[in-house]
PDB file of N, CA and C in Angstrom:
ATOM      1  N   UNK A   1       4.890  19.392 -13.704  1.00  0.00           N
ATOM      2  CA  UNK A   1       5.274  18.443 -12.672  1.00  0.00           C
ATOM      3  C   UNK A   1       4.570  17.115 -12.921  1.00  0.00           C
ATOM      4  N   UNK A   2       5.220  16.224 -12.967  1.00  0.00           N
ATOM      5  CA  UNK A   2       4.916  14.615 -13.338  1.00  0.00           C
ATOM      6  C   UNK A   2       3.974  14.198 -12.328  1.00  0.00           C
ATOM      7  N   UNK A   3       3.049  13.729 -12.116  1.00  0.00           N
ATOM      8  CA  UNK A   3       1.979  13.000 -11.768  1.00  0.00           C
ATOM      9  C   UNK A   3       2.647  12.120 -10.681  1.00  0.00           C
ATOM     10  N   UNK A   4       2.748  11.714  -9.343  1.00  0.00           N
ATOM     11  CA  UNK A   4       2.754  10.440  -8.709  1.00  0.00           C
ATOM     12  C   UNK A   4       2.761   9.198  -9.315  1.00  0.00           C
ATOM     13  N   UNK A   5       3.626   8.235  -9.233  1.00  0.00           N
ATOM     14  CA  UNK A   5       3.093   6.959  -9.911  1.00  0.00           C
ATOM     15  C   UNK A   5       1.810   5.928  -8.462  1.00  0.00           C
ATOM     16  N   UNK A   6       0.877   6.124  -9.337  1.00  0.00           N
ATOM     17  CA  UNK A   6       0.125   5.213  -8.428  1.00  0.00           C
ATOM     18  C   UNK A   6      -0.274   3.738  -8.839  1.00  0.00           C
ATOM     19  N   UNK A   7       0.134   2.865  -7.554  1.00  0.00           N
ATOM     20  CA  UNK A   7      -0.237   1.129  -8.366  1.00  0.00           C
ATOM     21  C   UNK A   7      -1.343   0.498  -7.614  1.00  0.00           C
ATOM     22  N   UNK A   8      -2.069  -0.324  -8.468  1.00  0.00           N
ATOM     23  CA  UNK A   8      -3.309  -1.049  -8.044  1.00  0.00           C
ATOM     24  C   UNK A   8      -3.424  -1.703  -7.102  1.00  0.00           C
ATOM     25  N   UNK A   9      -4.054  -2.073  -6.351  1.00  0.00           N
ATOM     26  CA  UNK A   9      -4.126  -2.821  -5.163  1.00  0.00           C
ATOM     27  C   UNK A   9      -3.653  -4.505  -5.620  1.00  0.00           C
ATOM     28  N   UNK A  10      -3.622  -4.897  -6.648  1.00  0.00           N
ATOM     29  CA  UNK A  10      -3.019  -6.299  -6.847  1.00  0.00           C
ATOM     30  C   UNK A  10      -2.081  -6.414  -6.880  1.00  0.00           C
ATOM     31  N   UNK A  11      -1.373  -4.940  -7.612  1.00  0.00           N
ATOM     32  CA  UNK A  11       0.297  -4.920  -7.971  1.00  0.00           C
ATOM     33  C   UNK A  11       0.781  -4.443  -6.431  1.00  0.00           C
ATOM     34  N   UNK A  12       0.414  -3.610  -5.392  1.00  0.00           N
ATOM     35  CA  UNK A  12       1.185  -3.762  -4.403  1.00  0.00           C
ATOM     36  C   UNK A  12       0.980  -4.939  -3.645  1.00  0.00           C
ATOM     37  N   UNK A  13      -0.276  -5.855  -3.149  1.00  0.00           N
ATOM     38  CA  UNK A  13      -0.250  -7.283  -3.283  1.00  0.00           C
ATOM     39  C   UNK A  13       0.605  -8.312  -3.913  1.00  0.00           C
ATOM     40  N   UNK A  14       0.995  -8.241  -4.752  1.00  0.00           N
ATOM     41  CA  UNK A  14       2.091  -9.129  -5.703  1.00  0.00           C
ATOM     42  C   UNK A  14       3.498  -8.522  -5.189  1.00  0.00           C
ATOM     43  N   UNK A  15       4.009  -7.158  -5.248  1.00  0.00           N
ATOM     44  CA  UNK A  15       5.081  -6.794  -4.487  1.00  0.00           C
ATOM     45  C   UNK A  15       5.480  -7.493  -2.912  1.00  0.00           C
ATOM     46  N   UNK A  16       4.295  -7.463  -2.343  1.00  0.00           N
ATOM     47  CA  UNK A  16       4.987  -6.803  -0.927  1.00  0.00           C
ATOM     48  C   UNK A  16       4.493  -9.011  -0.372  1.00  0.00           C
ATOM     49  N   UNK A  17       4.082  -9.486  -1.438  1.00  0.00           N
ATOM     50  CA  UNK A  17       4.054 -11.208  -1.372  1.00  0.00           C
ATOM     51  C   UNK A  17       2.785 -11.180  -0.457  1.00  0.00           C
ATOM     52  N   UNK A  18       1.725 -10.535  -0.134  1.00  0.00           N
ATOM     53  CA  UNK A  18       0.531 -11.014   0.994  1.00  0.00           C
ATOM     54  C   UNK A  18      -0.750 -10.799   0.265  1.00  0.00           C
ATOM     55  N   UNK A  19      -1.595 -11.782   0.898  1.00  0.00           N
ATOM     56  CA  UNK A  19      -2.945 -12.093   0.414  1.00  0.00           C
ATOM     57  C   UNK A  19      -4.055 -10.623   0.901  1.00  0.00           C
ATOM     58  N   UNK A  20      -4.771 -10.865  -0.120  1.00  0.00           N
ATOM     59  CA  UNK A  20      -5.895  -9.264   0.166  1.00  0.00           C
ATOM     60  C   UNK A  20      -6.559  -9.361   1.742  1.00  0.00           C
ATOM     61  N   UNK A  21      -7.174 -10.713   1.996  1.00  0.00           N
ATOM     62  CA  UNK A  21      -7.742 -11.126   3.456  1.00  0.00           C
ATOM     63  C   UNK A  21      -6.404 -10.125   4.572  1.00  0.00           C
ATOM     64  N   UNK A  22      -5.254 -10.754   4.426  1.00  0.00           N
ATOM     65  CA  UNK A  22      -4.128 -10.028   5.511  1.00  0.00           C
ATOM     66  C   UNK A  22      -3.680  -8.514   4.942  1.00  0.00           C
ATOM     67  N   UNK A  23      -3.852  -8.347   4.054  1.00  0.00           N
ATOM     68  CA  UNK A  23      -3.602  -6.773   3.503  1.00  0.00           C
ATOM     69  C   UNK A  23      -4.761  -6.143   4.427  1.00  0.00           C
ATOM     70  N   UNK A  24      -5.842  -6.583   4.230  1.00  0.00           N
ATOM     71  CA  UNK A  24      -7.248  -5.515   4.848  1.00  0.00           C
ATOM     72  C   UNK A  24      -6.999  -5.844   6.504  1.00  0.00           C
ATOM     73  N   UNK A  25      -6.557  -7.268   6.886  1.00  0.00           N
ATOM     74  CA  UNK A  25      -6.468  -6.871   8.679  1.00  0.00           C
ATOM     75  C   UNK A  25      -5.194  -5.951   8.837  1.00  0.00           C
ATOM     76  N   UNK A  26      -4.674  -5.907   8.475  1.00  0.00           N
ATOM     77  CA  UNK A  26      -3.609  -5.009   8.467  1.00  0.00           C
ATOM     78  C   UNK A  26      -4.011  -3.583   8.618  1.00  0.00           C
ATOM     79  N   UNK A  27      -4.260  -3.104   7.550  1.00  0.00           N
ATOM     80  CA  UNK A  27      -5.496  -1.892   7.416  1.00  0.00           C
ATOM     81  C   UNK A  27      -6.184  -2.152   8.518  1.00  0.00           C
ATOM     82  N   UNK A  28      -6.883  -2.546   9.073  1.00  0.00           N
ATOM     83  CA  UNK A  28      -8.288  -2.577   9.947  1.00  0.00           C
ATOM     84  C   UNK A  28      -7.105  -2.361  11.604  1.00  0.00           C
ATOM     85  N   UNK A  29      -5.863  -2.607  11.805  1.00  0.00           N
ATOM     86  CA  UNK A  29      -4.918  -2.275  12.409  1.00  0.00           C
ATOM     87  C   UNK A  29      -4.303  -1.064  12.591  1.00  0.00           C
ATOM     88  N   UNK A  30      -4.443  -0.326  11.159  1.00  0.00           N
ATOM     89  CA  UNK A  30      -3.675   0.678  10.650  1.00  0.00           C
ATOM     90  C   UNK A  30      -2.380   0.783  10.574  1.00  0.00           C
ATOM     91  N   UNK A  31      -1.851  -0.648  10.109  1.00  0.00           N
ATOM     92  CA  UNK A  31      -0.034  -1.223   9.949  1.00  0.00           C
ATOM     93  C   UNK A  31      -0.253  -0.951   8.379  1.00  0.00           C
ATOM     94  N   UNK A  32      -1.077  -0.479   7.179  1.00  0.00           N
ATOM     95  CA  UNK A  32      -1.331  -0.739   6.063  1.00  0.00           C
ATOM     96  C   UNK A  32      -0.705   0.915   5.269  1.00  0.00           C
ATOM     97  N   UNK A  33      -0.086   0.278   4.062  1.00  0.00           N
ATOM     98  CA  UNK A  33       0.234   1.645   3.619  1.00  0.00           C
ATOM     99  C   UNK A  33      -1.287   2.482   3.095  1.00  0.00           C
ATOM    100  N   UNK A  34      -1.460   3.904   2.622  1.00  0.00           N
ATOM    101  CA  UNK A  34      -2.159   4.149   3.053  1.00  0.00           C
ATOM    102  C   UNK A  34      -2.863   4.286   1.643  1.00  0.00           C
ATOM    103  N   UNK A  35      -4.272   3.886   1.282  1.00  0.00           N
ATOM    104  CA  UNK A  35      -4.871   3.411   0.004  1.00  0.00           C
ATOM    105  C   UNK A  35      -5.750   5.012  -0.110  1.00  0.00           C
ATOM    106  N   UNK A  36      -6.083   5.047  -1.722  1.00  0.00           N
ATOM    107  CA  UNK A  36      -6.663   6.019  -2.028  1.00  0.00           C
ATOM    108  C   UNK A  36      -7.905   6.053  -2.907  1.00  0.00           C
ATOM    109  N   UNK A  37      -8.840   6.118  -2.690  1.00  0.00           N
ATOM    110  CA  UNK A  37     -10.140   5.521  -3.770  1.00  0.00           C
ATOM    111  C   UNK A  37     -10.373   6.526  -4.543  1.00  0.00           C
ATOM    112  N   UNK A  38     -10.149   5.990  -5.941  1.00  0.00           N
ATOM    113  CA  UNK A  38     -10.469   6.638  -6.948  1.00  0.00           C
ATOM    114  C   UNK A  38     -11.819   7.100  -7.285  1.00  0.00           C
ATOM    115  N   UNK A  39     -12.931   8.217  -7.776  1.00  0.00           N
ATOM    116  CA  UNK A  39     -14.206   8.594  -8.192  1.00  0.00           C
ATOM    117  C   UNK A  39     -14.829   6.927  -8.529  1.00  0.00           C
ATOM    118  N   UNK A  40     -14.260   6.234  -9.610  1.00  0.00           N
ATOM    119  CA  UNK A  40     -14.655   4.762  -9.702  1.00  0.00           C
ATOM    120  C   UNK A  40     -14.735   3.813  -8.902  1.00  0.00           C
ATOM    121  N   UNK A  41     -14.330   3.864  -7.837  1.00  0.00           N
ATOM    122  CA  UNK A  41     -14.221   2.905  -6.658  1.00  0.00           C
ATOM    123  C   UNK A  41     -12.599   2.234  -6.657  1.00  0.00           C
ATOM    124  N   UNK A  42     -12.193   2.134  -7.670  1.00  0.00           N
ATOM    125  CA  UNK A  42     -10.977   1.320  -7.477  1.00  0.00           C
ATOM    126  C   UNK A  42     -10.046   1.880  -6.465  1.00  0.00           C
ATOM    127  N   UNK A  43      -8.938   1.733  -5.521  1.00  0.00           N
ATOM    128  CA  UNK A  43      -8.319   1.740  -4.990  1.00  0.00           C
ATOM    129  C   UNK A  43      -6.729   1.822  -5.378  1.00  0.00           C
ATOM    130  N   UNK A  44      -6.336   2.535  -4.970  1.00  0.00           N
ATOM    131  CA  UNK A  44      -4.555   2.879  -5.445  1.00  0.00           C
ATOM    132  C   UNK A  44      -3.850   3.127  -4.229  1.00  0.00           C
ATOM    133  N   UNK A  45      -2.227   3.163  -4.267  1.00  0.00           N
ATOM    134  CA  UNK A  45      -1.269   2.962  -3.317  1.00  0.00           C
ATOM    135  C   UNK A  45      -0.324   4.049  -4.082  1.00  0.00           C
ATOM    136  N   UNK A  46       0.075   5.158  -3.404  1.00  0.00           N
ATOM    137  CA  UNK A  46       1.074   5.690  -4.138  1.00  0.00           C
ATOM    138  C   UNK A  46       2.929   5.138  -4.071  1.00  0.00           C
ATOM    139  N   UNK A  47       2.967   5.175  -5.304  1.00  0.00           N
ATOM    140  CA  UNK A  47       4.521   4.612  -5.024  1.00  0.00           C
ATOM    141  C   UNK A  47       5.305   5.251  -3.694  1.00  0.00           C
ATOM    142  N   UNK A  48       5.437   6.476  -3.818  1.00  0.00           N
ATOM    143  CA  UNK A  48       6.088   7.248  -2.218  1.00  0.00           C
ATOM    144  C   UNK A  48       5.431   6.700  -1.037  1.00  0.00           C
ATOM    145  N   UNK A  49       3.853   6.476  -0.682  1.00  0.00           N
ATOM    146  CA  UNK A  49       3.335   5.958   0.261  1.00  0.00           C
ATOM    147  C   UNK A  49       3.863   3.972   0.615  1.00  0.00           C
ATOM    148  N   UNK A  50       3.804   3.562  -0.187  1.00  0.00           N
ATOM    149  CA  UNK A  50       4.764   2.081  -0.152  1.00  0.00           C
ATOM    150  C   UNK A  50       6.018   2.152  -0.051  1.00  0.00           C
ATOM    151  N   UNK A  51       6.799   3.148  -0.493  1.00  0.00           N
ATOM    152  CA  UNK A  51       8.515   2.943  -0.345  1.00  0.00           C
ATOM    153  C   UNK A  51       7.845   3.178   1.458  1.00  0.00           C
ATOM    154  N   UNK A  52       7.369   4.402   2.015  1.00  0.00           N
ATOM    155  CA  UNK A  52       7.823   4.834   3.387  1.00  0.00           C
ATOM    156  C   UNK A  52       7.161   3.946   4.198  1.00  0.00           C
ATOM    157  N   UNK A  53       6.006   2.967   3.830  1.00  0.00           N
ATOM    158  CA  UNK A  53       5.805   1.900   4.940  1.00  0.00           C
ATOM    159  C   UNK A  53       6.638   0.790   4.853  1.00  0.00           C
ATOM    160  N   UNK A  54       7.355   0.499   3.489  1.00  0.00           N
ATOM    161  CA  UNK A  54       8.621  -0.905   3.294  1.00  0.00           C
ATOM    162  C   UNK A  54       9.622   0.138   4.520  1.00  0.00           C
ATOM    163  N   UNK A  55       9.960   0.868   4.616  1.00  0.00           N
ATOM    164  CA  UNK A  55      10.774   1.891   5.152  1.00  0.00           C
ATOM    165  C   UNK A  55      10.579   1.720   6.646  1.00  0.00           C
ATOM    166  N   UNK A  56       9.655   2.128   7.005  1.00  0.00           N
ATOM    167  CA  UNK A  56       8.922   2.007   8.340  1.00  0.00           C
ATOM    168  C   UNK A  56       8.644   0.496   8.903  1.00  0.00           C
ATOM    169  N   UNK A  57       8.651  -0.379   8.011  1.00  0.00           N
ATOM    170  CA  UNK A  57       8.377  -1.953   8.835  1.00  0.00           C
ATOM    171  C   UNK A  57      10.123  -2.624   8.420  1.00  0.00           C
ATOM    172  N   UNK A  58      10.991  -2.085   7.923  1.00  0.00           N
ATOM    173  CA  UNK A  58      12.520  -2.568   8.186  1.00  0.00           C
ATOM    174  C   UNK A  58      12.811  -1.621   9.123  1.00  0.00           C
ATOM    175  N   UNK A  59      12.667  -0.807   9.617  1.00  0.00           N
ATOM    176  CA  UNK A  59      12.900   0.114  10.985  1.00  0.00           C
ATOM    177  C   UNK A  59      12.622  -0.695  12.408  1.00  0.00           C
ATOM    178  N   UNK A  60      11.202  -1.011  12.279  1.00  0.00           N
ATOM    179  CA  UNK A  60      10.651  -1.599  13.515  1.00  0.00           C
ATOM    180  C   UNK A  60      11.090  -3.577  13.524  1.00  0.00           C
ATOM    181  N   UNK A  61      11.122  -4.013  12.489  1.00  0.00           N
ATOM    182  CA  UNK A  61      11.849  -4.828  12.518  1.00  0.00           C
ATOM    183  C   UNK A  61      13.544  -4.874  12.753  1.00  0.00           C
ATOM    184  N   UNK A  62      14.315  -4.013  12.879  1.00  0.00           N
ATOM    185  CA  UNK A  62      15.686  -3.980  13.234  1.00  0.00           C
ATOM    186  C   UNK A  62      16.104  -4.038  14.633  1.00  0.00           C
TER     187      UNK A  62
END
């Protein structure tokens, strides 16, 4: 079974067009898709976890 694709916190930043400052109030809201910290510290977004919050904020926007 294939692995999740998971993307970096810059590349869903560059997708979704918003600055890291409004990505983290967002998060600090809990409107934020939901991030995963790697043993290294870095931070990841799973592709399935970003489709269902793009999913979930064209819902509540309709």
């Amino acid at each position: 079974m294939a692995r999740p694709k998971m993307l970096k916190l810059s590349e869903v930043l560059e997708e979704i067009e918003m600055s890291r400052a409004a990505f983290y109030r967002m998060r600090a809201r809990g409107q934020a898709p939901r991030l995963q910290k790697l043993p290294n510290g870095h931070l990841r977004v799973s592709r399935a976890d970003l489709d269902a919050w793009w999913a979930s904020c064209e819902e509540r926007a309709a």
